[in-house]
C-alpha atoms as a PDB file:
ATOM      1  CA  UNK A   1      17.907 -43.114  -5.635  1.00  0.00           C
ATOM      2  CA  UNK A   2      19.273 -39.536  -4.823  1.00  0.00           C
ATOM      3  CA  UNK A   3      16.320 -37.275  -5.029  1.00  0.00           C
ATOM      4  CA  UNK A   4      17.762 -33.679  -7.076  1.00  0.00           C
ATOM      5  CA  UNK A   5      16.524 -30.709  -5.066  1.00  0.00           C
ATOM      6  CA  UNK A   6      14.092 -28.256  -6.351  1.00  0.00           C
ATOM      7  CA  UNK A   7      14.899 -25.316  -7.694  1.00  0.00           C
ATOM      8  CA  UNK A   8      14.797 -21.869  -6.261  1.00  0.00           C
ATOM      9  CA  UNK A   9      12.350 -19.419  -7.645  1.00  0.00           C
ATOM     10  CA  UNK A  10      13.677 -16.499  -8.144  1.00  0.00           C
ATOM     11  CA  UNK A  11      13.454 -12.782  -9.572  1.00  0.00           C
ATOM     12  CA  UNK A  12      15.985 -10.951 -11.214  1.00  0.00           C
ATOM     13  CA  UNK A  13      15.827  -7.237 -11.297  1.00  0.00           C
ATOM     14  CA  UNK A  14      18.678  -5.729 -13.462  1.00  0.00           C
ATOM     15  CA  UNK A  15      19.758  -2.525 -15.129  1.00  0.00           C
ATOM     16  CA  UNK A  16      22.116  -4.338 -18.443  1.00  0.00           C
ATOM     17  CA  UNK A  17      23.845  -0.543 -19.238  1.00  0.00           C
ATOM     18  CA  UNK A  18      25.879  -3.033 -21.988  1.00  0.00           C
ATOM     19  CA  UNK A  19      25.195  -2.446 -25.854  1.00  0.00           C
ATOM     20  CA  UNK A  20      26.725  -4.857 -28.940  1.00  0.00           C
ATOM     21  CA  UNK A  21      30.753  -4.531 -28.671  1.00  0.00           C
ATOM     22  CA  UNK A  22      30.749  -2.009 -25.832  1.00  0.00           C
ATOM     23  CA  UNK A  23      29.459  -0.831 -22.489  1.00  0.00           C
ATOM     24  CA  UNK A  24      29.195  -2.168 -19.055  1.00  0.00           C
ATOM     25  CA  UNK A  25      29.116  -6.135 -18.989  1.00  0.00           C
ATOM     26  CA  UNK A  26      28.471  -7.074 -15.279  1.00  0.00           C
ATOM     27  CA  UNK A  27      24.372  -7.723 -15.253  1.00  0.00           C
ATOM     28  CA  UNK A  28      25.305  -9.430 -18.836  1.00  0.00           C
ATOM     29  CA  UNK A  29      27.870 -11.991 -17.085  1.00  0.00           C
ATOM     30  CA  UNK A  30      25.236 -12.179 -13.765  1.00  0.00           C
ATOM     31  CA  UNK A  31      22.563 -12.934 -16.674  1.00  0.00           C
ATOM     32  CA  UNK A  32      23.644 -15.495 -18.399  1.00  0.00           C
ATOM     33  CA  UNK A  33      24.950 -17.220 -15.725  1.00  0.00           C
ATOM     34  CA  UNK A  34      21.481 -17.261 -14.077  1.00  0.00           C
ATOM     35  CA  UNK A  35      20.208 -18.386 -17.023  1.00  0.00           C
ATOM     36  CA  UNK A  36      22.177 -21.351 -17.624  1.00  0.00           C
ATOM     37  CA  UNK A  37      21.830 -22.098 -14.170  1.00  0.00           C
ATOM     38  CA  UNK A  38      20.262 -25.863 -13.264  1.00  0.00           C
ATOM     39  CA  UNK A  39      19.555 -24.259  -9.569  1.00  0.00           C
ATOM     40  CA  UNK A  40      17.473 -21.495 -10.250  1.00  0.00           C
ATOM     41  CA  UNK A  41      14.022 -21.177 -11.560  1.00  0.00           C
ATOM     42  CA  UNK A  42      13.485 -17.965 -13.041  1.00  0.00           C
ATOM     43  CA  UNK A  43       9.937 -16.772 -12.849  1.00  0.00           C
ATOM     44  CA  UNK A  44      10.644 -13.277 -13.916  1.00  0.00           C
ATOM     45  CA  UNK A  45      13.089 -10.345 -14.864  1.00  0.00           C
ATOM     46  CA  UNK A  46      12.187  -6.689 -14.604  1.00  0.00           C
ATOM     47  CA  UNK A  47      14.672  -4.227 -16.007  1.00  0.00           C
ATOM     48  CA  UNK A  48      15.185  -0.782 -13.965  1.00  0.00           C
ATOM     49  CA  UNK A  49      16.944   2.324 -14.581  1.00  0.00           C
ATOM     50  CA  UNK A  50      20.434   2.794 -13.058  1.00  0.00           C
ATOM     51  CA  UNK A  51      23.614   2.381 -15.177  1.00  0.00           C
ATOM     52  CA  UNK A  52      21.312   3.559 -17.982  1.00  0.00           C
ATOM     53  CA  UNK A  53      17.831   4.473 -18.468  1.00  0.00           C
ATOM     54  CA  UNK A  54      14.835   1.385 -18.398  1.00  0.00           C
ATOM     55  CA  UNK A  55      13.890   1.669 -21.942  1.00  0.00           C
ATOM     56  CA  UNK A  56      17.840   0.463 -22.410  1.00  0.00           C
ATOM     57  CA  UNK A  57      17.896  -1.894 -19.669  1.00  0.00           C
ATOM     58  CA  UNK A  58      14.524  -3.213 -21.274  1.00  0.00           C
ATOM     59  CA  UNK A  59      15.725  -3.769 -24.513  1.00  0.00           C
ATOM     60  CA  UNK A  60      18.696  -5.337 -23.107  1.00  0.00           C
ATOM     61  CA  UNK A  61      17.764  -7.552 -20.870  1.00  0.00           C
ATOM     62  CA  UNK A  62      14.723  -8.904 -23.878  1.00  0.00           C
ATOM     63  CA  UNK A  63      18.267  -9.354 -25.985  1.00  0.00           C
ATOM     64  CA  UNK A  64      20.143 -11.348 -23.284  1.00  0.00           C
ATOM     65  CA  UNK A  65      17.209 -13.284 -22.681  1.00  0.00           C
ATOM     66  CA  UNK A  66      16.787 -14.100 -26.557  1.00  0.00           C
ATOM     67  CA  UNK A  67      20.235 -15.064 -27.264  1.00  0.00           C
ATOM     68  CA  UNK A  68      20.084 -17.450 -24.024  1.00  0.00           C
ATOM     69  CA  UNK A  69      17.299 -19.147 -25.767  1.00  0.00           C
ATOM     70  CA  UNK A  70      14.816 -18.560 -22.341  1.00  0.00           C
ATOM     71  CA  UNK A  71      12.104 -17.116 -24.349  1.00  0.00           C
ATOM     72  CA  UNK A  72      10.053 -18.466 -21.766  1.00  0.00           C
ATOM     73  CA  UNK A  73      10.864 -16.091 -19.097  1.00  0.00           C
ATOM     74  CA  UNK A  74       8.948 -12.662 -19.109  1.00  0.00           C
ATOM     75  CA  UNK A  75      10.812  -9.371 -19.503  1.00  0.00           C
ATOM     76  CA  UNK A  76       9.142  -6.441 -18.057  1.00  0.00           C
ATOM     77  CA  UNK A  77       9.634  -2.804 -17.896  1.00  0.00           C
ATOM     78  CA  UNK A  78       9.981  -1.246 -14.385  1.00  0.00           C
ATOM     79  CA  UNK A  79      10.151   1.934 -12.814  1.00  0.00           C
ATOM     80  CA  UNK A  80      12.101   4.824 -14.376  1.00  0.00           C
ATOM     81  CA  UNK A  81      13.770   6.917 -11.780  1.00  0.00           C
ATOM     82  CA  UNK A  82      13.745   6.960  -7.591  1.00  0.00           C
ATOM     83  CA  UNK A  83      10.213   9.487  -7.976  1.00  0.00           C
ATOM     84  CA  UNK A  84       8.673   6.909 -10.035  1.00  0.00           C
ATOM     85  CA  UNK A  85       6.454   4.421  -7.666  1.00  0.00           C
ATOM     86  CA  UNK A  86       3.349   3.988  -9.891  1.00  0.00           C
ATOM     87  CA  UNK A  87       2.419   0.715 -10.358  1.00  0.00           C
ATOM     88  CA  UNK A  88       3.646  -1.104 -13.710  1.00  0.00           C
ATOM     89  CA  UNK A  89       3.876  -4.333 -15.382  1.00  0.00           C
ATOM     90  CA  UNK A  90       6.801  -5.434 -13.488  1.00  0.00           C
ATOM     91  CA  UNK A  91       5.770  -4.623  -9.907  1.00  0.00           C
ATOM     92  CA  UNK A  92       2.124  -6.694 -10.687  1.00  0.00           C
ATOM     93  CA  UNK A  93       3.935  -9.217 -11.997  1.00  0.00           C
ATOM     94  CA  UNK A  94       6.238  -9.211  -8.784  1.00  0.00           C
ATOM     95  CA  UNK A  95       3.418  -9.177  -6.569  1.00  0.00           C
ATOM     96  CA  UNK A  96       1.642 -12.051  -8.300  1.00  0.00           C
ATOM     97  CA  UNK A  97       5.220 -14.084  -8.169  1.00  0.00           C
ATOM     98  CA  UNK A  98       5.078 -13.181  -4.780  1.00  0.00           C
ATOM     99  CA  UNK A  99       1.849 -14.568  -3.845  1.00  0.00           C
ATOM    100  CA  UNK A 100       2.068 -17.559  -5.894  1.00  0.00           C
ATOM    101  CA  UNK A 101       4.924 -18.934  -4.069  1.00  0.00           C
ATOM    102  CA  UNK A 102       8.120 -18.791  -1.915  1.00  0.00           C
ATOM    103  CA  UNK A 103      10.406 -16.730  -3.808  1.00  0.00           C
ATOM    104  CA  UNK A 104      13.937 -15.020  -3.504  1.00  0.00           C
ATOM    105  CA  UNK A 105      14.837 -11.400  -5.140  1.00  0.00           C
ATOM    106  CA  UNK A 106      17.966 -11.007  -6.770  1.00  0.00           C
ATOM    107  CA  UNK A 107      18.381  -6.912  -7.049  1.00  0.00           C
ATOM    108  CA  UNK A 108      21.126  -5.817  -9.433  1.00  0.00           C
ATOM    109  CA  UNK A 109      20.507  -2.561 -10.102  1.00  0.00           C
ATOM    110  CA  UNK A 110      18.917   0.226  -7.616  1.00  0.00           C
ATOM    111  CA  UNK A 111      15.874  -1.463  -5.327  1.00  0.00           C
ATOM    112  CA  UNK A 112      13.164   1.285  -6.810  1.00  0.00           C
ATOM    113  CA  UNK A 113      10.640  -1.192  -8.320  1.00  0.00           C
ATOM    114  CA  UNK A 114      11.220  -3.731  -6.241  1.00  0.00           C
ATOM    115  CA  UNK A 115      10.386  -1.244  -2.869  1.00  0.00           C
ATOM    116  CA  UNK A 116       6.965  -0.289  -4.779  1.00  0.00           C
ATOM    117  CA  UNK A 117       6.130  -4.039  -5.404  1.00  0.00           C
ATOM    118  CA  UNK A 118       7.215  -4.691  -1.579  1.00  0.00           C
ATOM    119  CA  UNK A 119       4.931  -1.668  -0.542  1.00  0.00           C
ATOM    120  CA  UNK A 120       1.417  -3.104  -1.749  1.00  0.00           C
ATOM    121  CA  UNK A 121      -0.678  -3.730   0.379  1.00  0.00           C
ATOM    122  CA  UNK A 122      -2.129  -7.293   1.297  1.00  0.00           C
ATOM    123  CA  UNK A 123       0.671  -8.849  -0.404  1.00  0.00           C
ATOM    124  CA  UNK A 124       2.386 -12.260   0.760  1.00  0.00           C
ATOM    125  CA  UNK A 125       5.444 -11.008   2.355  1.00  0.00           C
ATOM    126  CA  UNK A 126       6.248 -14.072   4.243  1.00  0.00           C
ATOM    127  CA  UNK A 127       6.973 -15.311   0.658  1.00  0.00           C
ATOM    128  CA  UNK A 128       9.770 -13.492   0.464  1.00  0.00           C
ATOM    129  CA  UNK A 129      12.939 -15.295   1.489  1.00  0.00           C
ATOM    130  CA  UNK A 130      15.223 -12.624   0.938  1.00  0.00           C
ATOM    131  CA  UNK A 131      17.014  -9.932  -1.372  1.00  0.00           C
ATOM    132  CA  UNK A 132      19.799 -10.604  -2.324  1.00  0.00           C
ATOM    133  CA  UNK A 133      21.274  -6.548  -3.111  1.00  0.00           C
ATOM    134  CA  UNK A 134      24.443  -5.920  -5.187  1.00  0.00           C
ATOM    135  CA  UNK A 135      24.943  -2.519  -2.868  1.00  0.00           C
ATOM    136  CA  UNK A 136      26.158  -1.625   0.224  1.00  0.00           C
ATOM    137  CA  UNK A 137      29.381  -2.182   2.195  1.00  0.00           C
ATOM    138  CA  UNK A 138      30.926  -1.759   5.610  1.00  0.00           C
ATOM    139  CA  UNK A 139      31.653   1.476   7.549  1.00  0.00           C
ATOM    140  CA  UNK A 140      35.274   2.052   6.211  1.00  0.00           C
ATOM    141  CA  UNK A 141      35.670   0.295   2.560  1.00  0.00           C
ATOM    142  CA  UNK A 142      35.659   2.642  -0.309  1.00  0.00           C
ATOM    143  CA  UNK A 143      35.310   1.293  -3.974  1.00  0.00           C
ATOM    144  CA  UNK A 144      38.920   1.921  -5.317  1.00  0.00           C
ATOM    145  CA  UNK A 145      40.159   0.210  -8.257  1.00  0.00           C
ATOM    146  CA  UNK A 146      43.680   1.147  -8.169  1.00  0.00           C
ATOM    147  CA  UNK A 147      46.378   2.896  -6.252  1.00  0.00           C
ATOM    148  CA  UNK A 148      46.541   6.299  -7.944  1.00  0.00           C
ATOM    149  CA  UNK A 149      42.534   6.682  -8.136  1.00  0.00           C
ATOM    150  CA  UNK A 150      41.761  10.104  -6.423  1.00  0.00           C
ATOM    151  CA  UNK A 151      38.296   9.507  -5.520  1.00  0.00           C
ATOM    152  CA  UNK A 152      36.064   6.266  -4.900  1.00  0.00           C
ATOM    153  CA  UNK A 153      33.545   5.043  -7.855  1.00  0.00           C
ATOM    154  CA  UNK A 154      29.957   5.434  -5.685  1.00  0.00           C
ATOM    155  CA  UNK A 155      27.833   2.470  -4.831  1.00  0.00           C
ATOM    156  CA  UNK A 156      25.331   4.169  -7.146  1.00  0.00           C
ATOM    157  CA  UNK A 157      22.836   0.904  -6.844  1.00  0.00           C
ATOM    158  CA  UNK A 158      22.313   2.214  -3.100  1.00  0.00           C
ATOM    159  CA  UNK A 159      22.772   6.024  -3.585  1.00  0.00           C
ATOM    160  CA  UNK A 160      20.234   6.550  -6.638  1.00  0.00           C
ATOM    161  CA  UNK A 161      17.283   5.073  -4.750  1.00  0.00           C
ATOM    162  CA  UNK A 162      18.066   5.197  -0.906  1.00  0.00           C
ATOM    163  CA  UNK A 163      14.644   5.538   0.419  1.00  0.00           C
ATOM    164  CA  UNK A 164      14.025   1.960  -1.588  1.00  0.00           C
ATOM    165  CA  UNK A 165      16.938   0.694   0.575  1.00  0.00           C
ATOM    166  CA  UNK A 166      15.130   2.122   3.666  1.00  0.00           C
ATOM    167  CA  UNK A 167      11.888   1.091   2.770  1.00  0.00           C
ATOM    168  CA  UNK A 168      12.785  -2.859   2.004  1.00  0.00           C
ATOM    169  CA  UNK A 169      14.944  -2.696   5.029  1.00  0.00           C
ATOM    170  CA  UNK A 170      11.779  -2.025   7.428  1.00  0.00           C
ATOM    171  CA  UNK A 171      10.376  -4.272   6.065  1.00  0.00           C
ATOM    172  CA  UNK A 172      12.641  -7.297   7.891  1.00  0.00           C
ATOM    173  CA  UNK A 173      13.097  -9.506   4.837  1.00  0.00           C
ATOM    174  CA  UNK A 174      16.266 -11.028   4.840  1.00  0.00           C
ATOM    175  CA  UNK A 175      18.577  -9.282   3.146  1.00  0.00           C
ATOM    176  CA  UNK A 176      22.416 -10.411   1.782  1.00  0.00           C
ATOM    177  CA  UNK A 177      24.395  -7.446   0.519  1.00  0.00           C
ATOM    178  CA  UNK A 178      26.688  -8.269  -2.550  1.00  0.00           C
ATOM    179  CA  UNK A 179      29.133  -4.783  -2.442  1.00  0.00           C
ATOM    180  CA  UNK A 180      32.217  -3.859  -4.694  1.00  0.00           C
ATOM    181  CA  UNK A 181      34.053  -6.055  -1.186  1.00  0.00           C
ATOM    182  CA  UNK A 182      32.980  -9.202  -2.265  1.00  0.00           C
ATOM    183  CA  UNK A 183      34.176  -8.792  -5.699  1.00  0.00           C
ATOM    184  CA  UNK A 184      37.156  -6.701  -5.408  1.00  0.00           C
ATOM    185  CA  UNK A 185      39.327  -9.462  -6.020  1.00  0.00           C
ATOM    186  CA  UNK A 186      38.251 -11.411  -9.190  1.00  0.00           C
ATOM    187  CA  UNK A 187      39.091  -9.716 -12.523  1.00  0.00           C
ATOM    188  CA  UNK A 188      38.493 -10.512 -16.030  1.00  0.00           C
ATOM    189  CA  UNK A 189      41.369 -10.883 -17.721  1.00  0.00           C
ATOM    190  CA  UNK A 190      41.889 -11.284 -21.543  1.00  0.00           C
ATOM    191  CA  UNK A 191      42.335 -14.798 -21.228  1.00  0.00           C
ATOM    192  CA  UNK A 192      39.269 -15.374 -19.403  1.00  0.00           C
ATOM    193  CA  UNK A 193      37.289 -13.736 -22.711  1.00  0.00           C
ATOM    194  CA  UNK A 194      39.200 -15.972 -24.636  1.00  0.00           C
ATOM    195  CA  UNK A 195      38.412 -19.535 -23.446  1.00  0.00           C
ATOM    196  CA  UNK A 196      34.671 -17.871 -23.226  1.00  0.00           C
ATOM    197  CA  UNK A 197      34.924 -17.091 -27.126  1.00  0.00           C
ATOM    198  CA  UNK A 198      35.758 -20.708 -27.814  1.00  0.00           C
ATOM    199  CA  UNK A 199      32.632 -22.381 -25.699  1.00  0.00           C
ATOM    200  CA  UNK A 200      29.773 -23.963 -27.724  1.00  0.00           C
ATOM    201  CA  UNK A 201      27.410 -21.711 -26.114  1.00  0.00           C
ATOM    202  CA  UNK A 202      26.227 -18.697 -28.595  1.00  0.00           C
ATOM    203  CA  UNK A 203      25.125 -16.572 -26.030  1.00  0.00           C
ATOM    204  CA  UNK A 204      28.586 -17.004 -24.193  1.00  0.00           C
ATOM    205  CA  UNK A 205      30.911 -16.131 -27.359  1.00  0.00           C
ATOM    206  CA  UNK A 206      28.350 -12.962 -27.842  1.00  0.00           C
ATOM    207  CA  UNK A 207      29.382 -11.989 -24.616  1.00  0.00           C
ATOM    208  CA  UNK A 208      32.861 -12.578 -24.695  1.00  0.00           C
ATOM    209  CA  UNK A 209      33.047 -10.482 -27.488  1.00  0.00           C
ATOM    210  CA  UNK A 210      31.027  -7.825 -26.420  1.00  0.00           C
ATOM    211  CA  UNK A 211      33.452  -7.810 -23.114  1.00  0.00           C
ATOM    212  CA  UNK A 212      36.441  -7.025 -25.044  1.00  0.00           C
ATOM    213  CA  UNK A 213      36.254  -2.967 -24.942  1.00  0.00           C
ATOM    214  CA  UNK A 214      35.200  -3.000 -21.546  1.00  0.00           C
ATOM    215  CA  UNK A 215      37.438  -5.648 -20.443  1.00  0.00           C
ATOM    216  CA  UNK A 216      40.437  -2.995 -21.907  1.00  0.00           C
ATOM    217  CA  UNK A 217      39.454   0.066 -20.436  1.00  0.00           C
ATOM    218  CA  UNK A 218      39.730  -1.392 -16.928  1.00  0.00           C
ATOM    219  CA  UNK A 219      43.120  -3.091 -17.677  1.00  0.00           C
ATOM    220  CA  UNK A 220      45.779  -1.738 -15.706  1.00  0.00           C
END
């Protein structure tokens, strides 16, 4: 009999900028995905500023959560701008992941709480088997969308907290970058939302329709 591999323990650190029936739906879709995955085990989400303040990345990422039925994952509140490096709930609770166990990072917003967790001292870094950064991208790739866009959209998840970038860096963790290059070519289309509004899954048709303005405003 085919033994099923364990799962991967993992942390999610996201800034959901996405409200009911509008705003920006790319942590939502990384989300839900991750937690409907059978691959991952989630031991813990902290929600950071970037696309919008914490206190709305909080209280979106506790809805998400919610509506995926994962009650049993902790939410926590992390650090509120690229000055802010006092300890909180999230970076303990990172640091006690951390020790506890092998674990991978999954950074979706800027890397500001997740450089203060990495930072303590006497912590288990060899339990860190990388961070896995949606930033960054190679010497000569700009983050264009179309042909008549003047100037590029900025990798803002690198540029609001560079020093965090710096800081993890040093610290030789392994480190995938996930930049506008690697999905540049997959758009949602209309009749993506659609097939999503007809699955069983609650959580899915929720997003699906909260996709729809966003979704329009990027069709060209």
């Amino acid at each position: 009999m085919t033994q099923k591999p364990a799962k991967r323990r993992v942390w999610i650190d996201t800034d959901p900028a996405m409200t009911t029936g509008n705003g920006e739906v790319d942590d939502g879709f990384a989300l839900i995905q991750a937690l409907r995955s059978v691959e991952l085990d989630i031991v813990g989400i902290s929600a950071v500023f970037g696309n919008t303040d914490t206190e709305h990345a909080f209280a979106m990422t506790k809805e998400i959560v919610k509506r995926a039925g994962r009650l049993d994952i902790p939410v926590y509140r992390g650090c509120k701008n690229a000055a802010d490096h006092q300890i909180n709930a999230a970076t303990k609770a990172l640091c006690t992941a951390i020790d506890d166990a092998p674990l991978s990072i999954l950074a979706l917003g800027p890397l500001t709480t997740i450089a203060t967790a990495l930072a303590q001292p006497g912590l288990a870094l060899g339990n860190v088997r990388e961070v896995i950064f949606v930033g960054g991208r190679r010497k000569g790739v700009e983050f264009y969308v179309n042909a008549t866009q003047q100037q590029p959209f900025r990798d803002l998840n690198f540029e609001l907290d560079v020093d965090a970038v710096k800081n993890v860096l040093a610290l030789n963790i392994p480190m995938t970058l996930a930049g506008w290059e690697v999905s540049s070519n997959m758009w949602i289309t209309p009749s993506d939302l659609d097939q999503l509004t007809v699955n069983d899954d609650a959580c899915v048709q929720w997003l699906a329709a909260t996709s729809r303005n966003w979704q329009a405003s990027w069709q060209f």
